[in-house]
N, C-alpha and C. Protein backbone atom coordinates (compact mmCIF):
# COMPACT_ATOMS: atom_id res chain seq x y z
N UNK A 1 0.82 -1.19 0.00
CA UNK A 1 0.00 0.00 0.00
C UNK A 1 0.87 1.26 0.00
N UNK A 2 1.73 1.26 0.72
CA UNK A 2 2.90 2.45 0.70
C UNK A 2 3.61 2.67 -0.39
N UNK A 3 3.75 1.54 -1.40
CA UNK A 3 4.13 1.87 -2.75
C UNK A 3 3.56 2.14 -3.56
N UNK A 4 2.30 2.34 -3.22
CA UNK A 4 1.24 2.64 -3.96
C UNK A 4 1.05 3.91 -3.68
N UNK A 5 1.24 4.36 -3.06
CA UNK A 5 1.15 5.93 -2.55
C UNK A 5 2.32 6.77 -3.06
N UNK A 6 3.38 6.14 -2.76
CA UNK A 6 4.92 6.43 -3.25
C UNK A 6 4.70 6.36 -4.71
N UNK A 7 4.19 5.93 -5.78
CA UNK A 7 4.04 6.02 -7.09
C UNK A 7 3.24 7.05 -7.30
N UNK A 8 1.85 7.40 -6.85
CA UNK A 8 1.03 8.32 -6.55
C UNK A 8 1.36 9.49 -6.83
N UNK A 9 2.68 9.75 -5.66
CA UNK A 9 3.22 10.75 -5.49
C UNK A 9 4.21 11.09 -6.38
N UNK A 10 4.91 10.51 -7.12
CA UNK A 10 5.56 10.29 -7.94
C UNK A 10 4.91 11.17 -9.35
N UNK A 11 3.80 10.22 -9.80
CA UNK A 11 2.89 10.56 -10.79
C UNK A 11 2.80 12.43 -10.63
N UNK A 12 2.18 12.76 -9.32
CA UNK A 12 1.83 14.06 -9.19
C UNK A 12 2.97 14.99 -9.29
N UNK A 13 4.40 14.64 -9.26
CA UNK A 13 5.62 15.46 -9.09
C UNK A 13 5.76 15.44 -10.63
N UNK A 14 5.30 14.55 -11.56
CA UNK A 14 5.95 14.23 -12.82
C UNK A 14 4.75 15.29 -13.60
N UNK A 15 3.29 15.26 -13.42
CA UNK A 15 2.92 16.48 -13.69
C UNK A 15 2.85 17.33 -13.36
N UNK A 16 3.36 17.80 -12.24
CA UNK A 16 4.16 19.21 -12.06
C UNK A 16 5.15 19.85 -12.77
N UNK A 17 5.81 18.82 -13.09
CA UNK A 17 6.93 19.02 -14.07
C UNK A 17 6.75 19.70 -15.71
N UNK A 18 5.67 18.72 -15.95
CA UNK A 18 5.42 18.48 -17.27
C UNK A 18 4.60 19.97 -17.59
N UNK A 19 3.80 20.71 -16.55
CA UNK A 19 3.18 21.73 -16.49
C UNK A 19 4.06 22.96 -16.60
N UNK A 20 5.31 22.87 -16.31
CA UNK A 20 6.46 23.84 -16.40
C UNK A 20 6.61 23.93 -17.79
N UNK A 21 6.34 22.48 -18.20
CA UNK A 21 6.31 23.18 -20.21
C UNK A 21 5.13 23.40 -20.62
N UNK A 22 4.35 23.71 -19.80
CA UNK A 22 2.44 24.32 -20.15
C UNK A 22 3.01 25.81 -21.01
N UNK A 23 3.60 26.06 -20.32
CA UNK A 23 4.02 27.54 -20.85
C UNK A 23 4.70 28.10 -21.55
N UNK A 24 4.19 29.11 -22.57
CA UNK A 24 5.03 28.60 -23.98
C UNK A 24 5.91 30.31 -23.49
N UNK A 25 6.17 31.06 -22.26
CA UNK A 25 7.05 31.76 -22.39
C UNK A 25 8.60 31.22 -21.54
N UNK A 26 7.78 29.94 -20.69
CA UNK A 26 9.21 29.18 -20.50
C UNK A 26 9.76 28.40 -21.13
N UNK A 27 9.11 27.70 -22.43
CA UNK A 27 9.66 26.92 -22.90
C UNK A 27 10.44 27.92 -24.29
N UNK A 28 10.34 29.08 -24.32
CA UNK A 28 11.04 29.90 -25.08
C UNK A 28 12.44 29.97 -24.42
N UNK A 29 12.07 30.34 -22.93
CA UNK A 29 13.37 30.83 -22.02
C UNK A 29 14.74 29.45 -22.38
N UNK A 30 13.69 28.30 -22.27
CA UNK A 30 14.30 27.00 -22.27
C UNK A 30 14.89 26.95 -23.82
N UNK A 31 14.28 27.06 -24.59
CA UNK A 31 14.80 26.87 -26.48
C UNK A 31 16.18 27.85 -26.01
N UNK A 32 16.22 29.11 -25.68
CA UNK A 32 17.38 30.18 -25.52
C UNK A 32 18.38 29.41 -24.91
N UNK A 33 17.82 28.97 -23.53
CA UNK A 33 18.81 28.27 -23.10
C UNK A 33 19.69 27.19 -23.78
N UNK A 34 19.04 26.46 -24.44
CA UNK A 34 19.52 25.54 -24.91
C UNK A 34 21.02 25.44 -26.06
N UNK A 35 21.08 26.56 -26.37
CA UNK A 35 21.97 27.57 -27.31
C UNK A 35 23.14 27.69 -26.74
N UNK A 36 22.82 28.69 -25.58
CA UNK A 36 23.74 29.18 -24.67
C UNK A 36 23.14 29.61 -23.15
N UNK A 37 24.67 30.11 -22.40
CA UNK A 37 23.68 30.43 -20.84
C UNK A 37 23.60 31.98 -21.11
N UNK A 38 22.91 32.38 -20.57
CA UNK A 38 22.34 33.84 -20.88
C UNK A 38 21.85 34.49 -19.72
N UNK A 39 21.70 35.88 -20.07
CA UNK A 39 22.01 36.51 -18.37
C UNK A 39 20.27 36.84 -19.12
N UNK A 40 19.18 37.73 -18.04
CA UNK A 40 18.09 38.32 -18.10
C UNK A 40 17.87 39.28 -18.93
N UNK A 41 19.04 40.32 -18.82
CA UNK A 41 18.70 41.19 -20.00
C UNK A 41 18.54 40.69 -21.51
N UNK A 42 19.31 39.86 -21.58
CA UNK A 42 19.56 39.44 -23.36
C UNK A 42 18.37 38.37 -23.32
N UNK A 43 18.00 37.70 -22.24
CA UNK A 43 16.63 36.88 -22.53
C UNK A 43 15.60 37.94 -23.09
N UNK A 44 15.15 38.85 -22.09
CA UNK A 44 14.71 39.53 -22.34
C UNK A 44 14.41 40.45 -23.31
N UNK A 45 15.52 40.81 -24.28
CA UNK A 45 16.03 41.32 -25.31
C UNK A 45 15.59 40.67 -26.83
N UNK A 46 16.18 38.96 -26.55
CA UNK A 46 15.76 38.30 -27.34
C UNK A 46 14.57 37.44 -27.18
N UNK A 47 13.75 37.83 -26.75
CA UNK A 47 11.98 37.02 -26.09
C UNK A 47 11.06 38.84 -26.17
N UNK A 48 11.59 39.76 -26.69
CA UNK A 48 10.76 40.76 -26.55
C UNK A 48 9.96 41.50 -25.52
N UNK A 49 10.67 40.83 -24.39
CA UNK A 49 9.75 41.05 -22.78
C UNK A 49 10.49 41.74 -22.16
N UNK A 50 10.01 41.69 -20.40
CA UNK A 50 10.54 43.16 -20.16
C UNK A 50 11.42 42.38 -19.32
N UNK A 51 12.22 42.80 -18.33
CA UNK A 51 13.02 41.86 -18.00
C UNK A 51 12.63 41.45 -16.26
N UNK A 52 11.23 42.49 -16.27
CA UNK A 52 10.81 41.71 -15.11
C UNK A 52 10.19 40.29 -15.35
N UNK A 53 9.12 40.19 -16.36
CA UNK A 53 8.85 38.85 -16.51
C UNK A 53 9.41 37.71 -17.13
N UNK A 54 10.49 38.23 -17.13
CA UNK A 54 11.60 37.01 -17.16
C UNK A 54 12.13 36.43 -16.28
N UNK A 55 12.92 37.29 -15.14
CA UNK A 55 13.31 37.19 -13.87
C UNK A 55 11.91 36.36 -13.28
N UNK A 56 10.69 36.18 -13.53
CA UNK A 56 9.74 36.50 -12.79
C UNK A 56 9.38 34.56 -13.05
N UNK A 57 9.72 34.40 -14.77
CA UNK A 57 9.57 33.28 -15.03
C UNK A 57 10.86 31.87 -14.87
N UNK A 58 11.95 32.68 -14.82
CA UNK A 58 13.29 32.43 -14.57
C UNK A 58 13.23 31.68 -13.26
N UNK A 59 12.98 32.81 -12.00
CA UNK A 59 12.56 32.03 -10.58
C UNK A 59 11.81 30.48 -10.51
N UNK A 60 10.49 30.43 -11.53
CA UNK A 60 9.67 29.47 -11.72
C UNK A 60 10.65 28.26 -11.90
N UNK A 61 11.14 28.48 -13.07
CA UNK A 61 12.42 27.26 -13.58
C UNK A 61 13.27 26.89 -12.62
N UNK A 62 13.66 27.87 -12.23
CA UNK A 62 14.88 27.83 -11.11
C UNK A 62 14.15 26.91 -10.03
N UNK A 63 13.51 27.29 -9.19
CA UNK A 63 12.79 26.37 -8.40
C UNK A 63 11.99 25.12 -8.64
N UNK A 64 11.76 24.86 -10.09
CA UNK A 64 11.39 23.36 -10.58
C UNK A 64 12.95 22.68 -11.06
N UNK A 65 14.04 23.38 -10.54
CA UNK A 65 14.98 22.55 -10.93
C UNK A 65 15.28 22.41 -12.38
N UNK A 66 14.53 23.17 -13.23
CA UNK A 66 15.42 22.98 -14.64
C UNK A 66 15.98 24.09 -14.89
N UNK A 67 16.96 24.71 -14.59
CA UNK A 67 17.55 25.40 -14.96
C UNK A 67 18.76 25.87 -13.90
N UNK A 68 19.69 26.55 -13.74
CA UNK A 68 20.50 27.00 -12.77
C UNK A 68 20.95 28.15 -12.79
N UNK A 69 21.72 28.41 -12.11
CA UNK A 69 22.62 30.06 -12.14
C UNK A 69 23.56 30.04 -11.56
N UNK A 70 24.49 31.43 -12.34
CA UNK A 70 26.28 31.42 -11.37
C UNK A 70 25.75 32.69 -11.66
N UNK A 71 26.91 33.29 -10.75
CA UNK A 71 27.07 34.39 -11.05
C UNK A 71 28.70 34.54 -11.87
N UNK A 72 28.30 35.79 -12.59
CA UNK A 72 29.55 36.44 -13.80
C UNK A 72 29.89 37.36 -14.02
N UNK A 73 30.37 38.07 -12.87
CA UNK A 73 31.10 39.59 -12.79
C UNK A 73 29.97 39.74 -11.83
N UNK A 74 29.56 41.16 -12.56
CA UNK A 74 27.70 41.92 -11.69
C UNK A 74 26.89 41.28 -11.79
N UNK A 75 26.78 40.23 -13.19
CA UNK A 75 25.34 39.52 -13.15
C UNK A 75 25.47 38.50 -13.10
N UNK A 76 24.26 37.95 -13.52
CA UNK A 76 23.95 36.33 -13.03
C UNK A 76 23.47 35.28 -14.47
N UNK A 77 24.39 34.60 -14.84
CA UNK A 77 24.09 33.44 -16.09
C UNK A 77 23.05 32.29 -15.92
N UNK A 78 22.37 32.27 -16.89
CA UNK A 78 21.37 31.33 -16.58
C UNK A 78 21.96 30.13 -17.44
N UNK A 79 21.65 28.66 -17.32
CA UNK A 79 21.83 27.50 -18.12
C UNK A 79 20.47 26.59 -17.76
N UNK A 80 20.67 25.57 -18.64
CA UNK A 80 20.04 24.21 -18.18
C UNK A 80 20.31 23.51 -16.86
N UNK A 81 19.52 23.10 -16.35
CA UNK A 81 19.97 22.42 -15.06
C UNK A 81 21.28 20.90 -15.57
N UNK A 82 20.49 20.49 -16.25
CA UNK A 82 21.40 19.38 -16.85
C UNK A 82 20.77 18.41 -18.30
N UNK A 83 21.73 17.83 -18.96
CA UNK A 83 21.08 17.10 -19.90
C UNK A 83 19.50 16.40 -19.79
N UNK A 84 18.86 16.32 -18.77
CA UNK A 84 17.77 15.75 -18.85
C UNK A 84 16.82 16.51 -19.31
N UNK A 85 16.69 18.07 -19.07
CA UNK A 85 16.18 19.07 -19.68
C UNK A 85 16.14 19.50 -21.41
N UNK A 86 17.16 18.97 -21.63
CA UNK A 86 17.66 19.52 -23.29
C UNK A 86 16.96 17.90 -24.12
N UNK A 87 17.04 17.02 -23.01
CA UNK A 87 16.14 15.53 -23.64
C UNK A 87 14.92 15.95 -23.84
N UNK A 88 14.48 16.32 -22.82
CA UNK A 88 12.89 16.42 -22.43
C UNK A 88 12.04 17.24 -23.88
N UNK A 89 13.07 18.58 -24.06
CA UNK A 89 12.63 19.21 -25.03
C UNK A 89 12.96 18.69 -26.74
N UNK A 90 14.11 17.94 -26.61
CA UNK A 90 14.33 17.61 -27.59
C UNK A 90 13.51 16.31 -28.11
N UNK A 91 13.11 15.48 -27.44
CA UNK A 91 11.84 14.53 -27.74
C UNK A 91 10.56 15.31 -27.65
N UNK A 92 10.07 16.19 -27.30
CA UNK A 92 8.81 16.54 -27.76
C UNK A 92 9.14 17.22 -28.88
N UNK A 93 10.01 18.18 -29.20
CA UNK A 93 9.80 18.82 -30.73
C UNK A 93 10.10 17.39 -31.93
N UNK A 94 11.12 16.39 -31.20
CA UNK A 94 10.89 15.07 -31.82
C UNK A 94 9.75 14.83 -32.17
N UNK A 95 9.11 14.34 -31.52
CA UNK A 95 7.38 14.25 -31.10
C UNK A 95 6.34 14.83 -32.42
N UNK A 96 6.47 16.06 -32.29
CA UNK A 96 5.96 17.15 -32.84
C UNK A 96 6.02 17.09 -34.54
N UNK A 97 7.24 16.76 -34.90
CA UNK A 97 7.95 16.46 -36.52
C UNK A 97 7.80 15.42 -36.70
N UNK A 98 7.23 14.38 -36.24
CA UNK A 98 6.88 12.92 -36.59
C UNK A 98 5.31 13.15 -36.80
N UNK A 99 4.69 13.58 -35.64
CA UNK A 99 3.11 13.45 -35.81
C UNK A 99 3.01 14.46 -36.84
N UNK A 100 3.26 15.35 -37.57
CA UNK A 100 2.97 16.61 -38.73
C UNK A 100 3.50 15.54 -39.70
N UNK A 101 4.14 14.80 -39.69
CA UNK A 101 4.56 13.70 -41.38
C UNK A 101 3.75 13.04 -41.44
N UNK A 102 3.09 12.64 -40.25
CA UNK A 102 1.78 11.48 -40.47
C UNK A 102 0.56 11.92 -40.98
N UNK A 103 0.46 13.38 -40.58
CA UNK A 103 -0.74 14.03 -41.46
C UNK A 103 -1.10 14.14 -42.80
């Protein structure tokens, strides 16, 4: 019964996750990332936003663990948390270019 709960819980952390790519201004932040690490202003710069709601969406990532930060001189570099992130996205646009050939 406890592993049954423990999967449960599991399940509910995995769509939490999956809801972090609900949003198509983090999964922009995430495509950027994926390039290079990039500080807020130039997200911002290159996403057309202001650079509060970046910072604003940045935190979001940061605290679901996909993404990280150093700091670099005055500011602060953003990256991927780690290869499992750059998978995640790279099988759904996978995903995405398979089901459009089948049409």
């Amino acid at each position: 019964m406890a592993e049954l709960r423990q999967d449960d819980e599991m399940l509910y952390d995995l769509a939490d996750l999956f809801r972090m790519f609900a949003d198509s201004t983090r999964v922009r932040i995430l495509n950027e990332l994926m390039r290079k690490d990039v500080g807020v202003t130039e997200l911002a710069n290159e996403l057309q936003m202001t650079t509060s709601a970046i910072s604003h969406q940045l935190r979001i990532l940061k605290d679901s663990r996909l993404i990280r930060s150093r700091r670099d001189g005055k500011g602060i570099m953003y990256s991927l948390a780690d290869d499992h992130v750059r998978t995640i996205l790279d099988m759904g646009i996978e995903h995405l270019i398979e089901g459009a050939r089948q049409d």
